[in-house]
C-alpha atoms as a PDB file:
ATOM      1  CA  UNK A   1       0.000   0.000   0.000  1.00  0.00           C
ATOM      2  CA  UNK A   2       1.588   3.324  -0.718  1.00  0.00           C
ATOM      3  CA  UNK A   3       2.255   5.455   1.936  1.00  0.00           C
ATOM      4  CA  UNK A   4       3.396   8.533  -0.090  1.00  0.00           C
ATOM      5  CA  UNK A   5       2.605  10.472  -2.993  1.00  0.00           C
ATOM      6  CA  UNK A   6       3.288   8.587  -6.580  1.00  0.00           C
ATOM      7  CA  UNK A   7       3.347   6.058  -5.510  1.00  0.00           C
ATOM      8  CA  UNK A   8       6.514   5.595  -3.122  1.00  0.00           C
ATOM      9  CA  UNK A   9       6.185   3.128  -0.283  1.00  0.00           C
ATOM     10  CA  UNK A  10       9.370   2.997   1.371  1.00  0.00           C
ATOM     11  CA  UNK A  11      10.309   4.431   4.494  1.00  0.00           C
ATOM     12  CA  UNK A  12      13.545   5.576   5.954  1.00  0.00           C
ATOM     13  CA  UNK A  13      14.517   5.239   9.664  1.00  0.00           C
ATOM     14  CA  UNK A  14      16.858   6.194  12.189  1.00  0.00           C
ATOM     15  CA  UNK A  15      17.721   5.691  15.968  1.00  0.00           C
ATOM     16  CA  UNK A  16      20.400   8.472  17.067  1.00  0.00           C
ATOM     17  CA  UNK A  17      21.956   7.389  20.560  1.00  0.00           C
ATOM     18  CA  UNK A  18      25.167   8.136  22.135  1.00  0.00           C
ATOM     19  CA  UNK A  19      26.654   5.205  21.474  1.00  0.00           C
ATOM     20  CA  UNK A  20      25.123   4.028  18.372  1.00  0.00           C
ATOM     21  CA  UNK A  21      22.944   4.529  14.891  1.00  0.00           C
ATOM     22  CA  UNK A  22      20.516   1.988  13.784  1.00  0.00           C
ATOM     23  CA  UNK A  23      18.874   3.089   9.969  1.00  0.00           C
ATOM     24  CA  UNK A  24      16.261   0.774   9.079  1.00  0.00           C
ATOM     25  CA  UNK A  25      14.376   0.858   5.832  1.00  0.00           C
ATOM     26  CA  UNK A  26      10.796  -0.627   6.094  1.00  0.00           C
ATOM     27  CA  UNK A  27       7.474  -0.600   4.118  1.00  0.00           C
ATOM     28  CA  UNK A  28       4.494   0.948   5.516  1.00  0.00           C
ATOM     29  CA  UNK A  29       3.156  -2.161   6.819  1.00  0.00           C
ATOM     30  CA  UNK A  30       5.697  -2.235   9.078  1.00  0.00           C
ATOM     31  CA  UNK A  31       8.077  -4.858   7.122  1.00  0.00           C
ATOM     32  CA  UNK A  32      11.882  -4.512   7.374  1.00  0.00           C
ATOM     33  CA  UNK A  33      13.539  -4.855   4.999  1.00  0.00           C
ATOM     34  CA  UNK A  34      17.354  -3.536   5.721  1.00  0.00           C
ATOM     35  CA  UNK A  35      19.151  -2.075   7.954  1.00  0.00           C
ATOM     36  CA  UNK A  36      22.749  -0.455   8.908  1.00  0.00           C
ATOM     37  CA  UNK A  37      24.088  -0.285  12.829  1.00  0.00           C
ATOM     38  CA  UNK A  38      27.201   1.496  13.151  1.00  0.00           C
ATOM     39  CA  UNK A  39      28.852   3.489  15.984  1.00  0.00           C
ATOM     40  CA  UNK A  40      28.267   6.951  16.895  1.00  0.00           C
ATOM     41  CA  UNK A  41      31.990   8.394  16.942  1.00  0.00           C
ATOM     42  CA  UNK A  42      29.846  11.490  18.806  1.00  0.00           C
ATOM     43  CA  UNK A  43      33.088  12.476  20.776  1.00  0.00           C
ATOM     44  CA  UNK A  44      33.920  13.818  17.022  1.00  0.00           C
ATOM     45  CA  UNK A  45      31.138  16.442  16.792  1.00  0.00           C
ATOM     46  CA  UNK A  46      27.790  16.687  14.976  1.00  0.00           C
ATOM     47  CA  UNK A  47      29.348  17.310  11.880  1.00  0.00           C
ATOM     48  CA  UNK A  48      30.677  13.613  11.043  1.00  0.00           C
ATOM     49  CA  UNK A  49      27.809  12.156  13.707  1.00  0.00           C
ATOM     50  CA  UNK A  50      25.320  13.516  10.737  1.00  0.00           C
ATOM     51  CA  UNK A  51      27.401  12.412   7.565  1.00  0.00           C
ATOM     52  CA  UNK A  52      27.675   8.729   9.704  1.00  0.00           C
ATOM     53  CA  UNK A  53      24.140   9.145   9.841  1.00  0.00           C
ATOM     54  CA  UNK A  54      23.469  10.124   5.980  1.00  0.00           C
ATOM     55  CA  UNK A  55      25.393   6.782   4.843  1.00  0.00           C
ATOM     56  CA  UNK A  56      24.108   4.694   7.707  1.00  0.00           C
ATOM     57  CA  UNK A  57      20.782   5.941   5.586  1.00  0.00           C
ATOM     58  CA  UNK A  58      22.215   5.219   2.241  1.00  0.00           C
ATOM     59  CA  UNK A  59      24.048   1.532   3.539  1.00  0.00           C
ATOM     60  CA  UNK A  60      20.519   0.523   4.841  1.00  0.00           C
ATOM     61  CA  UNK A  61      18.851   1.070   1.676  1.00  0.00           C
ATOM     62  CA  UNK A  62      21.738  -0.872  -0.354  1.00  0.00           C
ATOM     63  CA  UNK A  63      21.120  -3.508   1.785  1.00  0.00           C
ATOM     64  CA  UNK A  64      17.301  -3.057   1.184  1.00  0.00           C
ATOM     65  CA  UNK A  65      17.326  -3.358  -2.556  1.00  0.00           C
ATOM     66  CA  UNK A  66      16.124  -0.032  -2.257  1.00  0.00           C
ATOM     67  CA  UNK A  67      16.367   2.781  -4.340  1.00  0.00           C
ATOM     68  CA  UNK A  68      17.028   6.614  -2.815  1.00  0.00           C
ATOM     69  CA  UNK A  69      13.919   7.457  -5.327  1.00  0.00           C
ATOM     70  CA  UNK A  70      11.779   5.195  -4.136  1.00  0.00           C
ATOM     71  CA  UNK A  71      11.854   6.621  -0.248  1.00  0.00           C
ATOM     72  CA  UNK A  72       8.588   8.585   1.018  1.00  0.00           C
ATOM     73  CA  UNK A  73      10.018  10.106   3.731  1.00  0.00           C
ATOM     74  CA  UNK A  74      12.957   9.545   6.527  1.00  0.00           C
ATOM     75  CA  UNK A  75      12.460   9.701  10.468  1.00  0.00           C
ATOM     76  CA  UNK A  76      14.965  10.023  13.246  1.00  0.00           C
ATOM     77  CA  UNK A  77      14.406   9.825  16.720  1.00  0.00           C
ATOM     78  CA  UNK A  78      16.676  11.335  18.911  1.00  0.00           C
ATOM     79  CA  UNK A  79      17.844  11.508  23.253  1.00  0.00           C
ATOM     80  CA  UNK A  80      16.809  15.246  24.496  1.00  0.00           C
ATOM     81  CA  UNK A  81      14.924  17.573  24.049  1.00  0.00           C
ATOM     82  CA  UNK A  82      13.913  18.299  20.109  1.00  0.00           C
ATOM     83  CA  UNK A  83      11.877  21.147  18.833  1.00  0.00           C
ATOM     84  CA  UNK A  84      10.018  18.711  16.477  1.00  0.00           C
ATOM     85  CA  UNK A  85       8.229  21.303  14.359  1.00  0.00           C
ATOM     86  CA  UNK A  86      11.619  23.284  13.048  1.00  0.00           C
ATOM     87  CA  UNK A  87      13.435  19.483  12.541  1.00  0.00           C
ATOM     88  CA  UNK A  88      16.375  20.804  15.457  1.00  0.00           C
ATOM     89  CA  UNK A  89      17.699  18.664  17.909  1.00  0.00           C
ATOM     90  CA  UNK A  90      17.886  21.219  20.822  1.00  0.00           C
ATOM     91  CA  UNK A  91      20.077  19.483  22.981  1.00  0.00           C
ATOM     92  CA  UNK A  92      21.110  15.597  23.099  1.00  0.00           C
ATOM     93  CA  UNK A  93      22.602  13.318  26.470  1.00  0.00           C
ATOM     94  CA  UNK A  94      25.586  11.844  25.286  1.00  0.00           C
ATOM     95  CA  UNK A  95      26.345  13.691  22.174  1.00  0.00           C
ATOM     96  CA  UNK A  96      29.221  16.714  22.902  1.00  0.00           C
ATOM     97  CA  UNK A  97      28.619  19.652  21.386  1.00  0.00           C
ATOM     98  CA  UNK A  98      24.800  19.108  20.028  1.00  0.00           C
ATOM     99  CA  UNK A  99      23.235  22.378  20.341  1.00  0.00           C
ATOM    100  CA  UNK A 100      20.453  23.554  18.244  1.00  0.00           C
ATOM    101  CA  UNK A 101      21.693  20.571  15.161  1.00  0.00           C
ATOM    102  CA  UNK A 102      19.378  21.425  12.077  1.00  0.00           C
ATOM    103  CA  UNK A 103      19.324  17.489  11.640  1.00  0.00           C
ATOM    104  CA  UNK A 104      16.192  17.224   9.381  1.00  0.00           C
ATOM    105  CA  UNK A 105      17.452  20.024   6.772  1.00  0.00           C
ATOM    106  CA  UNK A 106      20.386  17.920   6.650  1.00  0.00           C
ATOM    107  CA  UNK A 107      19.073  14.797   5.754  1.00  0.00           C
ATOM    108  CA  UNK A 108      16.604  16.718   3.042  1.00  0.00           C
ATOM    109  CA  UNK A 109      19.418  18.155   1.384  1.00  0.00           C
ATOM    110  CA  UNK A 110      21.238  15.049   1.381  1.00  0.00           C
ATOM    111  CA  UNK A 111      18.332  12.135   0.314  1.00  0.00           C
ATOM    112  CA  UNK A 112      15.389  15.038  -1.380  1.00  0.00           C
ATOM    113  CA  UNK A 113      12.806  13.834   0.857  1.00  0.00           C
ATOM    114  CA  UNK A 114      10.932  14.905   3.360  1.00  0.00           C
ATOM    115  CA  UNK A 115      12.116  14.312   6.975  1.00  0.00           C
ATOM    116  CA  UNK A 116      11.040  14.373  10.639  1.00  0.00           C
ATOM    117  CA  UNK A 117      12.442  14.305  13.989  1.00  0.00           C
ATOM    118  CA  UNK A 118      10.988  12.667  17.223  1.00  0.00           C
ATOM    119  CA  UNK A 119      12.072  12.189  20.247  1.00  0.00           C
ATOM    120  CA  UNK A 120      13.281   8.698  21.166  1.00  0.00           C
ATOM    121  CA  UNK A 121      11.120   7.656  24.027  1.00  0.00           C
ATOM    122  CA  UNK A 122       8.125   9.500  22.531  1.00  0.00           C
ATOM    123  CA  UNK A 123       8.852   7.462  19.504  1.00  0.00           C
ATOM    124  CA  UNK A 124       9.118   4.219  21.238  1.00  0.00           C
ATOM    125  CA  UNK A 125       5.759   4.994  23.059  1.00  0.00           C
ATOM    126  CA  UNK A 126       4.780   4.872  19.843  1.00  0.00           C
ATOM    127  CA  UNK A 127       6.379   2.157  18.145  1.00  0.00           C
ATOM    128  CA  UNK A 128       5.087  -0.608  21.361  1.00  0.00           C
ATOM    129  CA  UNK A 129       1.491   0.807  20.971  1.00  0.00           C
ATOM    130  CA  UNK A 130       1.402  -0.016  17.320  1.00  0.00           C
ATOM    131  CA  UNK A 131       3.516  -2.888  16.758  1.00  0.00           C
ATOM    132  CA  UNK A 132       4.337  -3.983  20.372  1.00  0.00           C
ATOM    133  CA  UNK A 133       3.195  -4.808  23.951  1.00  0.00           C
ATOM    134  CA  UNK A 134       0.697  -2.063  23.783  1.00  0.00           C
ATOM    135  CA  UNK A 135      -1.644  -3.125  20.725  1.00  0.00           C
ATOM    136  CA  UNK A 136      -5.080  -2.768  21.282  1.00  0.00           C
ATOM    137  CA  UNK A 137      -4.490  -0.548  23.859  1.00  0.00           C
ATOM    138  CA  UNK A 138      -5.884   3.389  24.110  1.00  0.00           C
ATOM    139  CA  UNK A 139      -4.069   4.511  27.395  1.00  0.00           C
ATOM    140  CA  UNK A 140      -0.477   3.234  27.381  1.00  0.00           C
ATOM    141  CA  UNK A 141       3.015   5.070  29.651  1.00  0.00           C
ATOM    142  CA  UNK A 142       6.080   3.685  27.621  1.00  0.00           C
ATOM    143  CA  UNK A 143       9.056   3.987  30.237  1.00  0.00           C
ATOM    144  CA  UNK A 144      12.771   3.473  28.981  1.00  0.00           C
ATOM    145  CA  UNK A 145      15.163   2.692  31.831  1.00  0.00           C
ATOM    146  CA  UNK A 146      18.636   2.724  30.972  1.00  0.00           C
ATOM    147  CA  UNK A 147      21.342   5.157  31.399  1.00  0.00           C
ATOM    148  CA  UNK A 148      19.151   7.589  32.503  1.00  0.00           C
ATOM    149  CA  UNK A 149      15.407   7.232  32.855  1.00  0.00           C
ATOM    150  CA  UNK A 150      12.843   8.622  30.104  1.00  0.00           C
ATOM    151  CA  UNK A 151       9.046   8.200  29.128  1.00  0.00           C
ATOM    152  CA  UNK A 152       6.420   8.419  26.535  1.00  0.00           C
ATOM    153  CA  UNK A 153       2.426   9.236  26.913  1.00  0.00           C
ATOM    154  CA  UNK A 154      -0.089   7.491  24.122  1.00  0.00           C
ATOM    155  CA  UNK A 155      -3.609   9.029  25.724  1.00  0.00           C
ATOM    156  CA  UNK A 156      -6.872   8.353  24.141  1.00  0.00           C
ATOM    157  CA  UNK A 157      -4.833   6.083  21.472  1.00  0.00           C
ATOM    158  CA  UNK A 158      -2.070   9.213  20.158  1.00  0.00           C
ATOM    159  CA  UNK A 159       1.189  10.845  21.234  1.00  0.00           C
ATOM    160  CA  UNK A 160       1.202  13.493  23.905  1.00  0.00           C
ATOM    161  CA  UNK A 161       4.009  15.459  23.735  1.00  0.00           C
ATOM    162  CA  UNK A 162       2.399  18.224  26.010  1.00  0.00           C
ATOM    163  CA  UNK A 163       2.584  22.291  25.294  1.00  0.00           C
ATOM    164  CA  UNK A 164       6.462  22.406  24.814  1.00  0.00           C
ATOM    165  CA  UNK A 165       7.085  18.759  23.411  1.00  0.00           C
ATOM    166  CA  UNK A 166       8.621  17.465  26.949  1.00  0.00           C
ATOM    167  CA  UNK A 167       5.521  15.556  28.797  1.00  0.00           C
ATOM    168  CA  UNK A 168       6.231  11.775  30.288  1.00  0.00           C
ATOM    169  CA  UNK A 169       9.637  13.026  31.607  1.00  0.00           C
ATOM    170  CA  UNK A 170       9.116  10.506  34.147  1.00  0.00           C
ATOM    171  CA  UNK A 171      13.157  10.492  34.481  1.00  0.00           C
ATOM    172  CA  UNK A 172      12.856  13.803  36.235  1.00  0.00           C
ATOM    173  CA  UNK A 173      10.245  13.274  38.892  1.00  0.00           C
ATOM    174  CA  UNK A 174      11.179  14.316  42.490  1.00  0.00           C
ATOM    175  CA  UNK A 175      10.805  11.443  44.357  1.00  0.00           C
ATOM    176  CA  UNK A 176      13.172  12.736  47.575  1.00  0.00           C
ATOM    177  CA  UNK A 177      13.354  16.486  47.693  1.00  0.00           C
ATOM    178  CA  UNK A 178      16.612  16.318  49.350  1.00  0.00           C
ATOM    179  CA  UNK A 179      18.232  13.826  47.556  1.00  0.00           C
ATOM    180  CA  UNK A 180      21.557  13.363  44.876  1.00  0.00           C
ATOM    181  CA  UNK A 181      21.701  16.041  42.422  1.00  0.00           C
ATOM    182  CA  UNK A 182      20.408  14.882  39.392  1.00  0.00           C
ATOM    183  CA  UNK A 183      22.143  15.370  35.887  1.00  0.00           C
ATOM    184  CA  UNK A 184      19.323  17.865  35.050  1.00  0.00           C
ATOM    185  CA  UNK A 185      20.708  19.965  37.801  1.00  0.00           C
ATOM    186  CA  UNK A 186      17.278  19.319  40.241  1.00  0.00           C
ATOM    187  CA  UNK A 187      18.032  17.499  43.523  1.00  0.00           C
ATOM    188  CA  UNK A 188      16.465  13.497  43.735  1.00  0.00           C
ATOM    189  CA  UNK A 189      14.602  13.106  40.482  1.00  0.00           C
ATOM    190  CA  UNK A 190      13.650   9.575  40.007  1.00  0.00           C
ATOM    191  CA  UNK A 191      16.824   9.516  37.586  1.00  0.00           C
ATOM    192  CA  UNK A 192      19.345   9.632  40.315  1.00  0.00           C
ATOM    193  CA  UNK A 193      17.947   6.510  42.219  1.00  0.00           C
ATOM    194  CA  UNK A 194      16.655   4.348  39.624  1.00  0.00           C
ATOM    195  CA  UNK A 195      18.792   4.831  36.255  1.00  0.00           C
ATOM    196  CA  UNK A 196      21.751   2.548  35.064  1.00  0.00           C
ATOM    197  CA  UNK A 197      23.769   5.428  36.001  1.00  0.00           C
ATOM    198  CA  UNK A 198      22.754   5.728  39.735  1.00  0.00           C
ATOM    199  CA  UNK A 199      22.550   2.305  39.952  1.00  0.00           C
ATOM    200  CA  UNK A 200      26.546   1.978  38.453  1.00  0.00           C
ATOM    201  CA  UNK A 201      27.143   4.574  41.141  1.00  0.00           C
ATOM    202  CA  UNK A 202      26.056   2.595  43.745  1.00  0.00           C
ATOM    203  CA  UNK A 203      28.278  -0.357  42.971  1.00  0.00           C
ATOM    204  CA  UNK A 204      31.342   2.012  42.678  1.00  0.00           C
ATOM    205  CA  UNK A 205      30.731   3.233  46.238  1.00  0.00           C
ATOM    206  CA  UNK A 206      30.075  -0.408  47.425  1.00  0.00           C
ATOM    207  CA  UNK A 207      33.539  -1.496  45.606  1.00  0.00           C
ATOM    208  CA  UNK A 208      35.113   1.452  47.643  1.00  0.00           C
ATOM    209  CA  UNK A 209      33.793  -0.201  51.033  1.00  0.00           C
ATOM    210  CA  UNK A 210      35.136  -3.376  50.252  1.00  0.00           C
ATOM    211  CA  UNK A 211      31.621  -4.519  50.473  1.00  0.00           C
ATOM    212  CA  UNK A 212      31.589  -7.011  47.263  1.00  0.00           C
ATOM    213  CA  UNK A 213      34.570  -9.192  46.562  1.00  0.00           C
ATOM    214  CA  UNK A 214      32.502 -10.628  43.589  1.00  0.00           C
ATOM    215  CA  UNK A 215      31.335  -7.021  42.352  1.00  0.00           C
ATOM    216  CA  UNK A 216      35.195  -6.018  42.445  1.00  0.00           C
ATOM    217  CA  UNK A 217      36.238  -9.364  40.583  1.00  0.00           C
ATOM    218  CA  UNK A 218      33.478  -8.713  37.814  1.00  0.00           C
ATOM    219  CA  UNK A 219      34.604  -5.319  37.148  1.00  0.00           C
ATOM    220  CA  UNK A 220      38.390  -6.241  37.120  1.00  0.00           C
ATOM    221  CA  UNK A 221      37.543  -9.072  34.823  1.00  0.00           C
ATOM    222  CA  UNK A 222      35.099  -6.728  32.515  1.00  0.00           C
ATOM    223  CA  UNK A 223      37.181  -3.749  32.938  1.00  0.00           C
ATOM    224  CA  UNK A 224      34.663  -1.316  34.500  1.00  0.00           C
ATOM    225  CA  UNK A 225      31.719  -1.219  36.589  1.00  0.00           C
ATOM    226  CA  UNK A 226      28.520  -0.825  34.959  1.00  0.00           C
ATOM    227  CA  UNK A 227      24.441  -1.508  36.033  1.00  0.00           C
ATOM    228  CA  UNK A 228      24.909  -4.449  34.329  1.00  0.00           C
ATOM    229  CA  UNK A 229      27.640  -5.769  36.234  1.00  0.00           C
ATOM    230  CA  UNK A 230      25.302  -5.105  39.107  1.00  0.00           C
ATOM    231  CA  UNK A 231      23.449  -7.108  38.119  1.00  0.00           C
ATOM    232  CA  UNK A 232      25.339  -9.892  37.256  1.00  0.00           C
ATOM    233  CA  UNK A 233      26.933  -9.635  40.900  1.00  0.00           C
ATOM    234  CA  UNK A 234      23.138  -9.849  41.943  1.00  0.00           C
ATOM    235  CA  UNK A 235      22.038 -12.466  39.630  1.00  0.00           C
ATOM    236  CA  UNK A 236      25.243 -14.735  41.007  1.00  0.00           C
ATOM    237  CA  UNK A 237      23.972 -14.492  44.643  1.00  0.00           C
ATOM    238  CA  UNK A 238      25.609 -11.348  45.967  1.00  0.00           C
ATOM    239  CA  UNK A 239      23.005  -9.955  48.740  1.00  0.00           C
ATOM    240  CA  UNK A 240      24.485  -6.311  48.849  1.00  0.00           C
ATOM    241  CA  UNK A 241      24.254  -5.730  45.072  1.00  0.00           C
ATOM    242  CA  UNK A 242      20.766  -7.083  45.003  1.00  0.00           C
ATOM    243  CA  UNK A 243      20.092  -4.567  47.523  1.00  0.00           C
ATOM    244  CA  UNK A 244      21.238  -2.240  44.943  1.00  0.00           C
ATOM    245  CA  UNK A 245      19.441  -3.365  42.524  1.00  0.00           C
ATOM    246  CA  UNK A 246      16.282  -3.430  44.756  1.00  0.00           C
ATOM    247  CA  UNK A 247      16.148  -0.127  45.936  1.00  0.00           C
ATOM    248  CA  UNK A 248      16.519   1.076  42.516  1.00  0.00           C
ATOM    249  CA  UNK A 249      13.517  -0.699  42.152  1.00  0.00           C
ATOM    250  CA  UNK A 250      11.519   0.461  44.858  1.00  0.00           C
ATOM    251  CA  UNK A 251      12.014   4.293  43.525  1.00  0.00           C
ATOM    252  CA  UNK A 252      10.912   3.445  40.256  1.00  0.00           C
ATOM    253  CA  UNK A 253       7.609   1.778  41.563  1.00  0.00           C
ATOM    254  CA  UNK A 254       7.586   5.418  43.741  1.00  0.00           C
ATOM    255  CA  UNK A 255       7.514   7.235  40.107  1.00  0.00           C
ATOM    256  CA  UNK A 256       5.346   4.308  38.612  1.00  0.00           C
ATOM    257  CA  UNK A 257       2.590   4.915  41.770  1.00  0.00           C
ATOM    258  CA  UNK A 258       2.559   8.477  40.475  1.00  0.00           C
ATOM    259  CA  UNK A 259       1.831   8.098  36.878  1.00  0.00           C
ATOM    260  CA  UNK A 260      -0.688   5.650  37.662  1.00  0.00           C
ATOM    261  CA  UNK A 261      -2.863   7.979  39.762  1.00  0.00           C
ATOM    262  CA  UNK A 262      -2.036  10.983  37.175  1.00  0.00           C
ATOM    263  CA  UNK A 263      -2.712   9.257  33.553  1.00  0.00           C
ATOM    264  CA  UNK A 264      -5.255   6.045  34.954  1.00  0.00           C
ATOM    265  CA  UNK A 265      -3.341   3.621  32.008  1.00  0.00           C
ATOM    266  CA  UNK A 266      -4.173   0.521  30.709  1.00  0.00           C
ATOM    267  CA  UNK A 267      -0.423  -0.877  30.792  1.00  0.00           C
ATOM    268  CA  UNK A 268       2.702   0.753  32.043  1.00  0.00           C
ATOM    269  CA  UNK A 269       5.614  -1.220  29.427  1.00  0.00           C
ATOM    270  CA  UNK A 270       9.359  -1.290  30.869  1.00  0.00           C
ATOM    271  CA  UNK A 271      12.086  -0.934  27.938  1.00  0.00           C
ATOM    272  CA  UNK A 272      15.707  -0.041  28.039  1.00  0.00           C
ATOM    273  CA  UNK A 273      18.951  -2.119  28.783  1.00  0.00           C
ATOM    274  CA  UNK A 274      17.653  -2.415  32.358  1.00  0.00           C
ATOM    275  CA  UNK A 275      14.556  -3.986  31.387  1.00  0.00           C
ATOM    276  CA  UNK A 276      16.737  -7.052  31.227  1.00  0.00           C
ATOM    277  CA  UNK A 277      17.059  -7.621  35.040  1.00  0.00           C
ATOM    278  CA  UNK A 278      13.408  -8.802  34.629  1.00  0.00           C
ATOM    279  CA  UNK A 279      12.218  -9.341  38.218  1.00  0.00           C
ATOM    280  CA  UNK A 280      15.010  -8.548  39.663  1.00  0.00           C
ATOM    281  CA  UNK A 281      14.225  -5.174  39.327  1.00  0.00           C
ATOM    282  CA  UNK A 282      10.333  -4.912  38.214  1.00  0.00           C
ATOM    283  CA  UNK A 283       9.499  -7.425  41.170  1.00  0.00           C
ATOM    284  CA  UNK A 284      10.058  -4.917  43.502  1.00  0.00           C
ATOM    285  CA  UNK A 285       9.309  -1.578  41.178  1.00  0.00           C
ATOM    286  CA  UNK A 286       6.123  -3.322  41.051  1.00  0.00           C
ATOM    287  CA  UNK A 287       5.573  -3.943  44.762  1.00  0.00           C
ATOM    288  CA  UNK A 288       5.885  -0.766  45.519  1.00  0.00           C
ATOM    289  CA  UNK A 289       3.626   0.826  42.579  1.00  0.00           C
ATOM    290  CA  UNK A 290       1.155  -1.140  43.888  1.00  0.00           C
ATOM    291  CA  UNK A 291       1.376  -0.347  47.817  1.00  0.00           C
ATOM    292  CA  UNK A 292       0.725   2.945  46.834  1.00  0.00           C
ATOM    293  CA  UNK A 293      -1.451   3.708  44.108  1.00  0.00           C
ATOM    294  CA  UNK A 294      -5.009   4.605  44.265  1.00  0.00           C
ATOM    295  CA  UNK A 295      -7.083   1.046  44.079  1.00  0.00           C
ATOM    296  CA  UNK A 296      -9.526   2.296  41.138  1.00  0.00           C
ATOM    297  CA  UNK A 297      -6.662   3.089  38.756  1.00  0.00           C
ATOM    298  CA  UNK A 298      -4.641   0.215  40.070  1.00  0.00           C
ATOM    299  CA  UNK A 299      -6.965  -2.180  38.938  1.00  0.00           C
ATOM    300  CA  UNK A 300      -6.948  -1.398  35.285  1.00  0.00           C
ATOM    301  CA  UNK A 301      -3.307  -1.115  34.783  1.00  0.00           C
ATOM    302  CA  UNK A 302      -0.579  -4.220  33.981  1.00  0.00           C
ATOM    303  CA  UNK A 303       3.136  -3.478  33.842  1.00  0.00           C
ATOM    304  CA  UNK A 304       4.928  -5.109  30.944  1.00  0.00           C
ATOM    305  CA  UNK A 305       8.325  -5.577  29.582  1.00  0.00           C
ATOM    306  CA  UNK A 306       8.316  -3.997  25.664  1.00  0.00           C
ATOM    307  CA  UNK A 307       8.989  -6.440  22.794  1.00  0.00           C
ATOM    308  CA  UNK A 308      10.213  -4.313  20.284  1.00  0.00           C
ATOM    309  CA  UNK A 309      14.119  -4.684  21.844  1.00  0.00           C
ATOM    310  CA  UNK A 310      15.990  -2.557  19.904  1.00  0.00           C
ATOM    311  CA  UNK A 311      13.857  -1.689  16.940  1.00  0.00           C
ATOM    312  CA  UNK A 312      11.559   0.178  19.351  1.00  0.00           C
ATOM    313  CA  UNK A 313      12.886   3.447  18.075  1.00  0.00           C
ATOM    314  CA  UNK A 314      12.591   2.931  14.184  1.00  0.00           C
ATOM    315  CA  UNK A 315       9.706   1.004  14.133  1.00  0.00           C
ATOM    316  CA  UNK A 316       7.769   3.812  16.181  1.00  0.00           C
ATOM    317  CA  UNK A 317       9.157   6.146  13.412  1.00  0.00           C
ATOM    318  CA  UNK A 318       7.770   4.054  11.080  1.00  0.00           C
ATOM    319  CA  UNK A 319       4.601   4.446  12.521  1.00  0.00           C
ATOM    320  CA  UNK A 320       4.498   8.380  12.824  1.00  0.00           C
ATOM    321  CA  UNK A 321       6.134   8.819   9.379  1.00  0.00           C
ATOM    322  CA  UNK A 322       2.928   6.149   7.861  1.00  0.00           C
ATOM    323  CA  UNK A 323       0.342   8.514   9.004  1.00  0.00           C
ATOM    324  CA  UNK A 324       2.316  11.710   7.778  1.00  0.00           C
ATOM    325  CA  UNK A 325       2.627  10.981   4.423  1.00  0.00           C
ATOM    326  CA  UNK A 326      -0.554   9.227   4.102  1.00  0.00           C
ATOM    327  CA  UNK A 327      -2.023   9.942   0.810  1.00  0.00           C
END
């Protein structure tokens, strides 16, 4: 089915993190049908992070069969915050340097189609309520916890960006008025308890107390200490870092308690490299949402891990880039 004027059905994709670029080239039904994955190099500036991005584009559609003619439109969803109506990332996590990038006029000039910008948990809201763990669902929180904590709001079965394009900054909740500073410059948003960075944190100071011979052998052995490690120390039997782990839980169900009395949703869904602890870290995240929400809007919410993995950012570009260039 086309998806674009004369004709053209394809649609280009991209997820911009600080770390890495994934370009996938799909058909309006959702199909895949190439893709590129390449590394961000963003300690080099936005100058060669765009032209990586431009042939990460143009490598995906090689590998797609796909001609550059033949594209509708292109998408990128990007960290931060992104003034989605002038195509300018405004600021990114991660990325040195990104101030005000004019990312969309680049990528028109360089492929002569039309392109948008999204922001990446918005988009992944999006992508799990159309091709994910929220089908079928009208009122759906889409809640990203990895390095840092972020969130996207479908209501009544669309997008809510809010006046200023920065609603379901979960990430940023206060959730102890007194606590860490947070990398937003706000003392204890939700961020600095419950985010792979906090969490990291924690283990460092726990290493520096000589509190977890097996957390200090794991980080010798992987040559750093990350949340993952964390929770590999946890996962192996080590009671302190599962206490970590565990009370990074507990202030996410604090943030999740919130949301559910605020937005009333049908299901909360978990994504992000975190997501991976599974129970470890939802078990009690859960507990917790539930020993303090309100009972009516309890009762018509379930918390779910996303399925999208991933493709969660592309594949909710896909989505919003269908229904712009609908015919």
């Amino acid at each position: 089915m086309a998806v674009g004027q004369g004709g053209k059905k394809y649609l280009g994709t991209v997820d911009l993190g600080g770390s890495k670029i994934l370009s996938v080239i799909a058909e309006g039904d959702g199909r895949r049908l190439g893709e590129d994955r390449r590394t961000t190099s963003a300690e080099e500036g936005p100058e060669v992070v765009l032209e990586r991005i431009g042939v990460s584009l143009e490598t995906a559609l090689a590998n797609a069969g796909v001609q550059r003619g033949d594209l509708a439109a292109v998408g990128i969803c990007s960290p931060g915050p992104c003034d989605i109506d002038a195509g300018v990332i405004s600021s990114a996590p991660n990325l040195p340097d990104w101030r005000d990038v004019p990312i969309c006029r680049y990528l028109e000039e360089r492929l002569g189609v039309r392109a948008c910008l999204e922001n990446d948990a918005n988009a992944a809201a999006v992508g799990e309520h159309v091709y994910g763990a929220g089908r079928g669902c009208r009122h759906l929180i889409y809640i990203t916890v990895s390095t840092g904590i972020g969130g996207g709001l479908i209501i009544d079965g669309r997008l809510y960006r809010g006046a200023t394009g920065v609603a379901g900054e979960i990430g940023h909740m206060t959730v102890e008025p007194d606590g860490p500073v947070c990398g937003c410059g706000n003392r204890g948003c939700l961020e600095a308890f419950g985010s792979g960075t906090a969490i990291a944190a924690r283990g460092e100071e726990l290493v520096a107390q000589g509190g977890s011979p097996l957390l200090v052998r794991l980080a010798q052995e992987q040559g750093g200490l990350t949340a993952a490690i964390v929770g590999q120390a946890a996962e192996a039997g080590d009671s302190a870092s599962r206490d970590i782990i565990q009370r990074a839980g507990y202030y996410l169900g604090v943030g999740l308690a919130s949301y559910v009395n605020i937005f009333n949703p049908e299901v909360i869904i978990i994504g992000g490299g975190l997501a991976k602890m599974g129970e470890l870290l939802l078990g009690p995240a859960r507990a917790e949402m539930e020993a303090r929400a309100m009972p009516e809007a309890l009762k018509a919410v379930q918390l779910k891990p996303a399925e999208l993995g991933d493709y969660v950012g592309v594949m909710g570009m896909v989505a919003l880039l269908r229904e712009a260039t609908r015919a």
